[in-house]
N, C-alpha and C. Protein backbone atom coordinates (compact mmCIF):
# COMPACT_ATOMS: atom_id res chain seq x y z
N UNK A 1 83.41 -15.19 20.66
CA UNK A 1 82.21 -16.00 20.76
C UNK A 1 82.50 -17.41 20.23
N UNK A 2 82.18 -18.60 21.02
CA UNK A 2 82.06 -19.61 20.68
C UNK A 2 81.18 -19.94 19.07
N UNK A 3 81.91 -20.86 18.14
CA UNK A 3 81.30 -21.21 17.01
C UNK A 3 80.93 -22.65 17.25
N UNK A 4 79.80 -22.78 16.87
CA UNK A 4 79.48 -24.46 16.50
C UNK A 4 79.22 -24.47 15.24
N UNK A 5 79.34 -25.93 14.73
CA UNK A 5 78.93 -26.08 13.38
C UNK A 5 77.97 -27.93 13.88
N UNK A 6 76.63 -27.38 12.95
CA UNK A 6 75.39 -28.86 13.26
C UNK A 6 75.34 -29.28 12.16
N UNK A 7 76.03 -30.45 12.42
CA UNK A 7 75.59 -31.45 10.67
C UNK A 7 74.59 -32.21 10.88
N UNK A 8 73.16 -32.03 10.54
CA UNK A 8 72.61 -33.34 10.11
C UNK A 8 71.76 -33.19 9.22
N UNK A 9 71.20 -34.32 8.45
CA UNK A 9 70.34 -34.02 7.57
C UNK A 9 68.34 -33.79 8.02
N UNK A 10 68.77 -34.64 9.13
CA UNK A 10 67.53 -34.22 10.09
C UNK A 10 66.99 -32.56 10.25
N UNK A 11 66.32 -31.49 8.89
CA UNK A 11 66.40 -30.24 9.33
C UNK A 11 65.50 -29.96 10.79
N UNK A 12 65.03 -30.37 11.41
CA UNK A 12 63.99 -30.17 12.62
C UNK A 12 65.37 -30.40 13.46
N UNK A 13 66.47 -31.40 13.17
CA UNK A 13 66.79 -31.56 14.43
C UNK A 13 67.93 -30.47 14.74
N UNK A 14 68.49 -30.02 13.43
CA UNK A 14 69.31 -28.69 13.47
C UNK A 14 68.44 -27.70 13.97
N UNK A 15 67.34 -27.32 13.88
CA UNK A 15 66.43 -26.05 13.91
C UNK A 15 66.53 -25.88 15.63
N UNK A 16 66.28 -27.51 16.51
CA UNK A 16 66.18 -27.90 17.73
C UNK A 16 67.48 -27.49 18.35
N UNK A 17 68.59 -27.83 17.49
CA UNK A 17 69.62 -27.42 18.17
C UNK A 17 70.15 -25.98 17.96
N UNK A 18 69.94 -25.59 16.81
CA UNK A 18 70.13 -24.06 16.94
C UNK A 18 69.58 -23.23 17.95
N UNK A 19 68.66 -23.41 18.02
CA UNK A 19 67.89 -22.81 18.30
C UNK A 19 68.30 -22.72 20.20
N UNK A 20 68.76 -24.29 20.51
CA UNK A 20 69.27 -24.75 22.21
C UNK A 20 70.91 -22.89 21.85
N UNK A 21 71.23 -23.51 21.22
CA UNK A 21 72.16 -22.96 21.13
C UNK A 21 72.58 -21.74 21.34
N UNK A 22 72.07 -20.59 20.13
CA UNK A 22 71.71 -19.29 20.22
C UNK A 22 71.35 -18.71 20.88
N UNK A 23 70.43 -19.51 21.90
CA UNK A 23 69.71 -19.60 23.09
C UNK A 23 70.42 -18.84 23.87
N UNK A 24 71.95 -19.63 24.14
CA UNK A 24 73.11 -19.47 25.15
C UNK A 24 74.33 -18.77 24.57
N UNK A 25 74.16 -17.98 23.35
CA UNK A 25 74.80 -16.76 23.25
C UNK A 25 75.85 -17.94 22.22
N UNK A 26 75.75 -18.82 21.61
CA UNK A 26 76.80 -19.34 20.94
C UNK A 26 76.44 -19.21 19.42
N UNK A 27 77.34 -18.94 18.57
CA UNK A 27 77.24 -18.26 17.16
C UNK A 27 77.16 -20.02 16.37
N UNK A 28 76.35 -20.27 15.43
CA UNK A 28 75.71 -21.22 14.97
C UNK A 28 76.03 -21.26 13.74
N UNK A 29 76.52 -22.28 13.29
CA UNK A 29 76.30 -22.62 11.77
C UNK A 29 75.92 -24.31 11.50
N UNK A 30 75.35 -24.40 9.88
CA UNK A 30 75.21 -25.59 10.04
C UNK A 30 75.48 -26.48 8.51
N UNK A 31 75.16 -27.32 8.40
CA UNK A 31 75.56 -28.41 7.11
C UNK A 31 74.42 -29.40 7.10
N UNK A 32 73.90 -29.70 6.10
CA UNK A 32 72.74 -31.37 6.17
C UNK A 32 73.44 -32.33 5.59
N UNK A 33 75.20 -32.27 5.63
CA UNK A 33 75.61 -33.63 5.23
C UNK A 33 77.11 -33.66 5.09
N UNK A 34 77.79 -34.60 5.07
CA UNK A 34 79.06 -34.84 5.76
C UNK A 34 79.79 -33.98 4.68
N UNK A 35 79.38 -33.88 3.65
CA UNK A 35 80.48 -33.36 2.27
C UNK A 35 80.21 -31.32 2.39
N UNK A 36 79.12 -30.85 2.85
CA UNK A 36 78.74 -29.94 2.85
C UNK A 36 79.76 -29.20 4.56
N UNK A 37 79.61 -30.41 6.01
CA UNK A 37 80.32 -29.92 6.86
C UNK A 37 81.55 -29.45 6.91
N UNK A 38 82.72 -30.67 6.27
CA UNK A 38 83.85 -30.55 5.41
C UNK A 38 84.14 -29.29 4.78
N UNK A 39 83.44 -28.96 3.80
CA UNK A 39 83.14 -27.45 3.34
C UNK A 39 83.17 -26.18 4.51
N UNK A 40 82.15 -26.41 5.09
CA UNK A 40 81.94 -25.15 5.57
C UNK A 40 82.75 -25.17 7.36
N UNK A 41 83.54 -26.33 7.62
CA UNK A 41 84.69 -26.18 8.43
C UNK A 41 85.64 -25.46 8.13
N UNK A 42 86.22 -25.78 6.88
CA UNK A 42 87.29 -24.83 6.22
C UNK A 42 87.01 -23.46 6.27
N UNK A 43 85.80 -23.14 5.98
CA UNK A 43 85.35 -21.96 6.06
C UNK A 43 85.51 -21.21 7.48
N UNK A 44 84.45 -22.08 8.23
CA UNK A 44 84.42 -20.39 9.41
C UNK A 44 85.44 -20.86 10.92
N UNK A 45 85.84 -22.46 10.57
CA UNK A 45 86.57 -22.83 11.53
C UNK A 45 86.06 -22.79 12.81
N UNK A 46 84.66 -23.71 13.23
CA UNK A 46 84.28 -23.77 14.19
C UNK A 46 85.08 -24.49 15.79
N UNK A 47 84.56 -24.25 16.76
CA UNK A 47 85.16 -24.51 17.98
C UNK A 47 85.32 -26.09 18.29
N UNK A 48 84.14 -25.94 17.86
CA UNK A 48 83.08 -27.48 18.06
C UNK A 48 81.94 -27.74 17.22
N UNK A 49 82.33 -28.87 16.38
CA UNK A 49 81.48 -29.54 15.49
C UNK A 49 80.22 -30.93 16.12
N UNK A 50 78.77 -30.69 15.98
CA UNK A 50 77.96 -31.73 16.49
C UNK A 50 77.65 -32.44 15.41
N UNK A 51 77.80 -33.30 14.86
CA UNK A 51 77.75 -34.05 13.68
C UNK A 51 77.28 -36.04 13.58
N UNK A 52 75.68 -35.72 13.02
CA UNK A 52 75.35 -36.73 12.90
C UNK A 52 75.93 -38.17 12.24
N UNK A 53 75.68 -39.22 12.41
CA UNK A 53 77.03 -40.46 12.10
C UNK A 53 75.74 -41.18 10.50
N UNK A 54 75.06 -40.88 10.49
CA UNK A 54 74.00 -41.24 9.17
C UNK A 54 73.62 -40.15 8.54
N UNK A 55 73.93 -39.80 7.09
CA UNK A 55 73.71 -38.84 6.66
C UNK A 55 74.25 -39.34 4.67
N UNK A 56 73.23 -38.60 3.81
CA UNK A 56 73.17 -38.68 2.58
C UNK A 56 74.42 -38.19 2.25
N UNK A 57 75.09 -38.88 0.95
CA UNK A 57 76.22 -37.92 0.19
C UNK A 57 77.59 -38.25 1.09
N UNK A 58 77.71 -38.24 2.28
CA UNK A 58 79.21 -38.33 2.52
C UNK A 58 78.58 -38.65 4.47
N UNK A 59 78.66 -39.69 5.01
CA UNK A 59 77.88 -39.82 5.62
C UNK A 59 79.16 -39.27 7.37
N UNK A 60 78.84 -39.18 8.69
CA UNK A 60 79.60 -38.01 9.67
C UNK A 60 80.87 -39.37 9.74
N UNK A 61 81.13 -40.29 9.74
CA UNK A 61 82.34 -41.35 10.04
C UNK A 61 83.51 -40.16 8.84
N UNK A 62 83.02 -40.72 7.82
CA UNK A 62 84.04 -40.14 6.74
C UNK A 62 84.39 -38.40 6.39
N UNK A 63 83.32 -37.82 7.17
CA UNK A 63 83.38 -36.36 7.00
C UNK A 63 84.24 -36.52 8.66
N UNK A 64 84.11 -36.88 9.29
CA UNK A 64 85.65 -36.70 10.65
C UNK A 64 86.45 -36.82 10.12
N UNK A 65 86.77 -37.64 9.47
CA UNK A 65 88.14 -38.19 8.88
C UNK A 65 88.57 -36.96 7.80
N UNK A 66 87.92 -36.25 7.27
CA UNK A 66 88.28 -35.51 6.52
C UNK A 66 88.38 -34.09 7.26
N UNK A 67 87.51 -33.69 8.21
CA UNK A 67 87.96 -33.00 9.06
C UNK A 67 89.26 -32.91 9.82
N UNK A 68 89.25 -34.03 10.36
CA UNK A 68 90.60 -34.22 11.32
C UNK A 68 91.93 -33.94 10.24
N UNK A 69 91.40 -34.59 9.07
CA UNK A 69 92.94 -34.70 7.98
C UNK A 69 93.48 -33.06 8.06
N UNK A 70 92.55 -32.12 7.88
CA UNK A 70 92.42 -30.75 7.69
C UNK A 70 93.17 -29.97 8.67
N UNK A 71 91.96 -30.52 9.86
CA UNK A 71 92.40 -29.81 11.30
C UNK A 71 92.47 -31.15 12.32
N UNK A 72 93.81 -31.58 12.95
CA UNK A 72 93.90 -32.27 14.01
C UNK A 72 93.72 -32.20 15.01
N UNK A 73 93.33 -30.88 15.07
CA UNK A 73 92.79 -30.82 16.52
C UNK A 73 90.87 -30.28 16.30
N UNK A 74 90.87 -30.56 15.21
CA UNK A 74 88.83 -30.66 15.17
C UNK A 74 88.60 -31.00 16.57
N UNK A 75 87.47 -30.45 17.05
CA UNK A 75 86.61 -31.07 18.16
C UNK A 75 85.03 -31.29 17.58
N UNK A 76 85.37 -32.91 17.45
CA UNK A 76 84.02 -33.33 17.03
C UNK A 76 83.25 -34.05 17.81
N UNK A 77 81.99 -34.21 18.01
CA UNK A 77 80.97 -34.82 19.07
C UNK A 77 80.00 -35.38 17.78
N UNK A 78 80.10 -36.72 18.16
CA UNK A 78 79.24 -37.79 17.19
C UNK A 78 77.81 -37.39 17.88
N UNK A 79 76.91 -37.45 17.04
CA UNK A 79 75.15 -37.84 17.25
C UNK A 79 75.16 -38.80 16.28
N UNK A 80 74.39 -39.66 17.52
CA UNK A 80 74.08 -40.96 16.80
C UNK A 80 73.00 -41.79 17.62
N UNK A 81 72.26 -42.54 17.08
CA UNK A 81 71.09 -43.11 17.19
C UNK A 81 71.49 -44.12 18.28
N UNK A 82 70.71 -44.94 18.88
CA UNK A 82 70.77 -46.51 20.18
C UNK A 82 71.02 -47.56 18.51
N UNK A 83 71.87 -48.44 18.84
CA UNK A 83 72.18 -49.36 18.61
C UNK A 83 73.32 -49.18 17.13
N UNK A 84 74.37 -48.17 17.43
CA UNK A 84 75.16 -47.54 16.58
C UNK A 84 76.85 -47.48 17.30
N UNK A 85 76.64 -48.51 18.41
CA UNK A 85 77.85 -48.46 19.07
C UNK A 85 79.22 -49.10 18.50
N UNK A 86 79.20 -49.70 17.48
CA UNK A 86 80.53 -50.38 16.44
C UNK A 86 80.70 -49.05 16.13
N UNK A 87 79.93 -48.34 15.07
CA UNK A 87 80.26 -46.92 14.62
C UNK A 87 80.72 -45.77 15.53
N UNK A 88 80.42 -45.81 16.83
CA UNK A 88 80.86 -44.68 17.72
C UNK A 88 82.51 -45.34 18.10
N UNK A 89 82.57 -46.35 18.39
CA UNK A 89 84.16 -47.04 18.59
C UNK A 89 84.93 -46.44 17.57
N UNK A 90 84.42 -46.95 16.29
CA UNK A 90 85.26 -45.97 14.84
C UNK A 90 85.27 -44.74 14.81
N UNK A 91 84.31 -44.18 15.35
CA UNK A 91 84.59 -42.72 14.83
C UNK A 91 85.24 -42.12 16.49
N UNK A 92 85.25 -42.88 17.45
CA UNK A 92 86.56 -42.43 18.66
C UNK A 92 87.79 -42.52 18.51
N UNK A 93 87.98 -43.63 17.82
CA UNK A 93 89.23 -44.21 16.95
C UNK A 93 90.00 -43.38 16.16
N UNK A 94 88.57 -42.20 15.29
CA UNK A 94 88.95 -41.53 13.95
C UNK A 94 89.35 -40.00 14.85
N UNK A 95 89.24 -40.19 15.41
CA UNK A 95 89.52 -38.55 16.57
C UNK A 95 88.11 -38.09 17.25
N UNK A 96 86.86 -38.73 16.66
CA UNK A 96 85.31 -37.99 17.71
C UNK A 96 86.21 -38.07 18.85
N UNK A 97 85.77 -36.68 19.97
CA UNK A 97 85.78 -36.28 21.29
C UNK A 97 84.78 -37.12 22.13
N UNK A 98 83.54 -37.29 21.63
CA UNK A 98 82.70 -37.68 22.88
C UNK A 98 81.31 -37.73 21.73
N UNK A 99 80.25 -38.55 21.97
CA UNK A 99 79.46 -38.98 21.17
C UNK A 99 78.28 -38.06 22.45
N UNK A 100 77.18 -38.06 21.26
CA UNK A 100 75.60 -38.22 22.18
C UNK A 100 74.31 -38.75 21.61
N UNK A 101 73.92 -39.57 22.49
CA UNK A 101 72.66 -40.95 21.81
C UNK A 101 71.53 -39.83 22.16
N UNK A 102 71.02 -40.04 20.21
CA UNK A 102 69.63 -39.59 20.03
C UNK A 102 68.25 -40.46 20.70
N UNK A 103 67.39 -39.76 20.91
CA UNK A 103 67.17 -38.03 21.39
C UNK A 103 68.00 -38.04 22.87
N UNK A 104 68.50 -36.67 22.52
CA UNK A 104 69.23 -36.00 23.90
C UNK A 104 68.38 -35.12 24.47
N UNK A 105 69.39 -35.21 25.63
CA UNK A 105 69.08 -34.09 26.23
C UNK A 105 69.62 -32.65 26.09
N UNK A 106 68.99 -31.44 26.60
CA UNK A 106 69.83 -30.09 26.70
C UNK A 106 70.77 -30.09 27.12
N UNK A 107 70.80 -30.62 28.43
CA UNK A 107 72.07 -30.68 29.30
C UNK A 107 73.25 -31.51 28.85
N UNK A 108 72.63 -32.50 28.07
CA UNK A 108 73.67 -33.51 27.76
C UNK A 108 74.54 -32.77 26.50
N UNK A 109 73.84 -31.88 25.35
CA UNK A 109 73.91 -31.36 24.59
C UNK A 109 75.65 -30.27 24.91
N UNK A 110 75.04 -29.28 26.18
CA UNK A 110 75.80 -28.53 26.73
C UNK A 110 76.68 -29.03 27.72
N UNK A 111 76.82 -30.26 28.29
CA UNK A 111 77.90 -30.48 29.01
C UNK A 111 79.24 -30.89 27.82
N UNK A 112 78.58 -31.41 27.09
CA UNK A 112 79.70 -31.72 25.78
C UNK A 112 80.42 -30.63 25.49
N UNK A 113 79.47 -29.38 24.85
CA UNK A 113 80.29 -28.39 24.41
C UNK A 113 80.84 -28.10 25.24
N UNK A 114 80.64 -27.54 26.65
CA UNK A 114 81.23 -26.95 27.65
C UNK A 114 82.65 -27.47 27.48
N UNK A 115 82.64 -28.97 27.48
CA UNK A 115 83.68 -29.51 28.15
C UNK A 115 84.81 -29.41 26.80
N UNK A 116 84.11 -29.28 25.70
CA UNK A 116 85.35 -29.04 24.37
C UNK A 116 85.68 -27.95 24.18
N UNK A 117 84.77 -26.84 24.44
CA UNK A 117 85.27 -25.65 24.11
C UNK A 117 85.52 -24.58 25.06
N UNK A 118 85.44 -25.22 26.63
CA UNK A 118 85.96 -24.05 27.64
C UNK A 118 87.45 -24.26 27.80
């Protein structure tokens, strides 16, 4: 079974995506912040990480970077807000796979994973 791991501190917007998720038979975990994702990557070693780019405590730029240091082949997908495009360049730079501008869509949600973790 496919693992994801949802970082954000937004809890409604994890609940939204779990919830897309589980939906479609994919095993779910999650984090509300870049120092907590870090953590619990090591742990269950997800497929594919969705990880917000603003976040308290260790914010998603610097939790990639610490991901990737870990695992180089992380597959991470930035969420990030309209007018956050300097930060999506850096964190493509830092190894992000492919970003998605809040609010998304379902589909947009699932063509990402599809495409990282089939």
């Amino acid at each position: 079974m496919t693992k994801i791991l949802i970082v954000d501190d937004a809890e409604f917007l994890r609940v939204r995506i779990i919830k897309m998720l589980t939906g479609q038979g994919f095993e779910v975990y999650e984090a509300e912040n870049g120092a907590k994702a870090v953590e619990k990557y090591k742990e269950v070693r997800p497929d594919v990480v969705l990880m917000d780019i603003t976040m308290p405590e260790m914010d998603g730029l610097a939790a990639l970077k610490e991901i990737r240091a870990f695992d180089s082949q992380a597959k991470v997908v930035m969420l990030t807000a309209l007018g956050q495009e300097s930060v999506v360049l850096e964190a493509v730079k830092s190894g992000a796979r492919d970003f998605i501008v809040k609010p998304f869509e379902h589909d947009r949600v699932m063509s990402a994973i599809h495409k990282l973790a089939g």
